[in-house]
Protein backbone atom coordinates (compact mmCIF):
# COMPACT_ATOMS: atom_id res chain seq x y z
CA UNK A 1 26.37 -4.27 -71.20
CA UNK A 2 27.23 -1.01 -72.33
CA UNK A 3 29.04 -2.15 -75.32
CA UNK A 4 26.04 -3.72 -76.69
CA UNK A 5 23.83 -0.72 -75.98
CA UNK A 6 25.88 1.47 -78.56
CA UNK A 7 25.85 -0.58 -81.77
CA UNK A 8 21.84 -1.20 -80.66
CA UNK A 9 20.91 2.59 -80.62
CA UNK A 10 23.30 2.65 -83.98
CA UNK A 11 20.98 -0.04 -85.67
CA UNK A 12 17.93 1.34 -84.48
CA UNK A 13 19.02 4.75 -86.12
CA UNK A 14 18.83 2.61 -89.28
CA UNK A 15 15.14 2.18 -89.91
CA UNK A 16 12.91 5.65 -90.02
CA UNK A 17 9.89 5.73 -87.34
CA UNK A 18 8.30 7.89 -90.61
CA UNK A 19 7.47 4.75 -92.51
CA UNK A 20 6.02 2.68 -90.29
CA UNK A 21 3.03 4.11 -90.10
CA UNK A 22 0.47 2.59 -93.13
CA UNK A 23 -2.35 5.07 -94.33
CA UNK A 24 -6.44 5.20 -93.27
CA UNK A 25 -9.37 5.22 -94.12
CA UNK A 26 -10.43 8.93 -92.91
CA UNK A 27 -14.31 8.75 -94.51
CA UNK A 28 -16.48 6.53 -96.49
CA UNK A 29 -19.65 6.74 -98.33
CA UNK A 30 -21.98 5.45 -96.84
CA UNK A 31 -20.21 5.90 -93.60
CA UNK A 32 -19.62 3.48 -90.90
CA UNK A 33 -22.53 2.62 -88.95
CA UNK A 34 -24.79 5.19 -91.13
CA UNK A 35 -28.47 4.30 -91.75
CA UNK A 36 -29.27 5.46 -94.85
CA UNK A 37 -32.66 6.34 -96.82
CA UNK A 38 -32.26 5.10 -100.47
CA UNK A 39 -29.36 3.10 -102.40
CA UNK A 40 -26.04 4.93 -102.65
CA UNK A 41 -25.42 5.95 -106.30
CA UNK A 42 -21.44 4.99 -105.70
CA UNK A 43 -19.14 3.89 -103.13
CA UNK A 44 -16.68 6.24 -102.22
CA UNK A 45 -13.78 6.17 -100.09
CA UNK A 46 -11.08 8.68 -98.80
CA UNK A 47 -7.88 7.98 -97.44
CA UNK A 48 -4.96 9.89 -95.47
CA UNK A 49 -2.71 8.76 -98.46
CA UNK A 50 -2.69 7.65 -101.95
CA UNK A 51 -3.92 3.84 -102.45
CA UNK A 52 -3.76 1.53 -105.26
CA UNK A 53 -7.38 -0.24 -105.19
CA UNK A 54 -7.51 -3.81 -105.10
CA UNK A 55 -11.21 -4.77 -104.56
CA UNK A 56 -14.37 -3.16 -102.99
CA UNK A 57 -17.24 -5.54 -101.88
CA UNK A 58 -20.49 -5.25 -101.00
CA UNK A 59 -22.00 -7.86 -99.08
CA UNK A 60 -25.51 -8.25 -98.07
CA UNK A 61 -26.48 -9.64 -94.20
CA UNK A 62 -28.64 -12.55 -96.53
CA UNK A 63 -27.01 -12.84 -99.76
CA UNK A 64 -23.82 -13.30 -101.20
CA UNK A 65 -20.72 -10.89 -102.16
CA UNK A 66 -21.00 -8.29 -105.15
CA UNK A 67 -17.69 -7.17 -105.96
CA UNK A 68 -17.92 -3.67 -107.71
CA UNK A 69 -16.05 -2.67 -110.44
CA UNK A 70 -14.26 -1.44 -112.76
CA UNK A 71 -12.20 -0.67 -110.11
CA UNK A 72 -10.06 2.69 -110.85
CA UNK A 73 -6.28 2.09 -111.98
CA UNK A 74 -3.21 3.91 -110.26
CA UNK A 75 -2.99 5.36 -106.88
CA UNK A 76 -5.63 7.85 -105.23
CA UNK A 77 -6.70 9.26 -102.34
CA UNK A 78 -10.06 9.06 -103.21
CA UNK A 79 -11.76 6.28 -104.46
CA UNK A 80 -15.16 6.10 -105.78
CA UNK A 81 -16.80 3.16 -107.75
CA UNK A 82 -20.86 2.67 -109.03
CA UNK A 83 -22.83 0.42 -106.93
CA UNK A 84 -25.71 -1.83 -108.02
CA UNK A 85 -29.19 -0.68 -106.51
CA UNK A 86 -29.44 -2.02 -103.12
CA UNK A 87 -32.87 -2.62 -101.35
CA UNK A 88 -33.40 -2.41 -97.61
CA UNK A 89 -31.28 -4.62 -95.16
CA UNK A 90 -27.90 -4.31 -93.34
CA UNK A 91 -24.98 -4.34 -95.41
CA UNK A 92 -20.70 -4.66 -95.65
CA UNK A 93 -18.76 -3.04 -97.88
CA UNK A 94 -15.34 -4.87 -97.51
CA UNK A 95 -12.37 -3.20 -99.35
CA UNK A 96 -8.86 -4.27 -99.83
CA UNK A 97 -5.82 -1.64 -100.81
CA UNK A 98 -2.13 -1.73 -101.67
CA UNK A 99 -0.06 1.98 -100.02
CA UNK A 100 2.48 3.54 -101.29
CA UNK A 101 4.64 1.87 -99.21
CA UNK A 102 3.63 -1.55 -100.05
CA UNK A 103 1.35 -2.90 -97.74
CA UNK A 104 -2.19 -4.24 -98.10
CA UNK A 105 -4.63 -2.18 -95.73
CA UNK A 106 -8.51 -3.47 -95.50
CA UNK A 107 -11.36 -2.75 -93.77
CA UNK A 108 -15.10 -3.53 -93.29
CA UNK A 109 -17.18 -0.17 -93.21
CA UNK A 110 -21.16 -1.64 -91.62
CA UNK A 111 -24.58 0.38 -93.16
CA UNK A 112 -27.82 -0.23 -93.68
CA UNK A 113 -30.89 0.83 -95.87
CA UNK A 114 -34.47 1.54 -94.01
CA UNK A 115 -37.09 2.70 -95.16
CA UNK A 116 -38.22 5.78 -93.79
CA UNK A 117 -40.04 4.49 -90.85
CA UNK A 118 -36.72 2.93 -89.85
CA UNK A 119 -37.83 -0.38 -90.97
């Protein structure tokens, strides 16, 4: 048993704990859950680490997906793309990234638009 348990610890030496970890989201605008007043001028999202963008969507609780573009080119930390005028309802904004490191990280951010009543 023993003699397995050295060339184990050996190969496990091998592969850095450092990369595993894949970047976050750390804020969005809107934000997560926000109810907001008026239609966002932009979309805008901040991350731990730099991201290549590889779509941003918006999708309305009644309507169909608007993907939002031009998307920017190269890897950022902050992302921030113009968004059509939305009108009041709950919303998704879906987005889809490639890390520095090569994997795909995505995430649905939820916010909605009311009118100042909260309706």
């Amino acid at each position: 048993m023993k003699s397995m348990l050295y060339p184990l610890i050996a190969l496990a030496a091998l592969f850095p704990v450092v990369g595993l970890a894949h970047t976050h989201l750390v804020r969005s605008s809107p934000a997560d859950k926000s109810v907001i007043e008026k239609s966002p001028p932009a979309a805008t999202l901040v991350f731990a680490e730099a991201v290549t963008m590889t779509a941003i969507k918006i999708k309305p609780a009644d309507g169909d997906e608007i993907a939002l573009k031009p998307l920017p080119t190269g890897a950022k930390t902050e992302i921030s793309v113009a968004m059509p005028t939305l009108r009041v309802g709950k919303y998704e904004m879906r987005w889809r990234a490639l890390s520095d490191d090569g994997h795909v990280v995505s995430c649905v951010v939820h916010f909605a638009i009311a009118n100042k009543d909260g309706r």
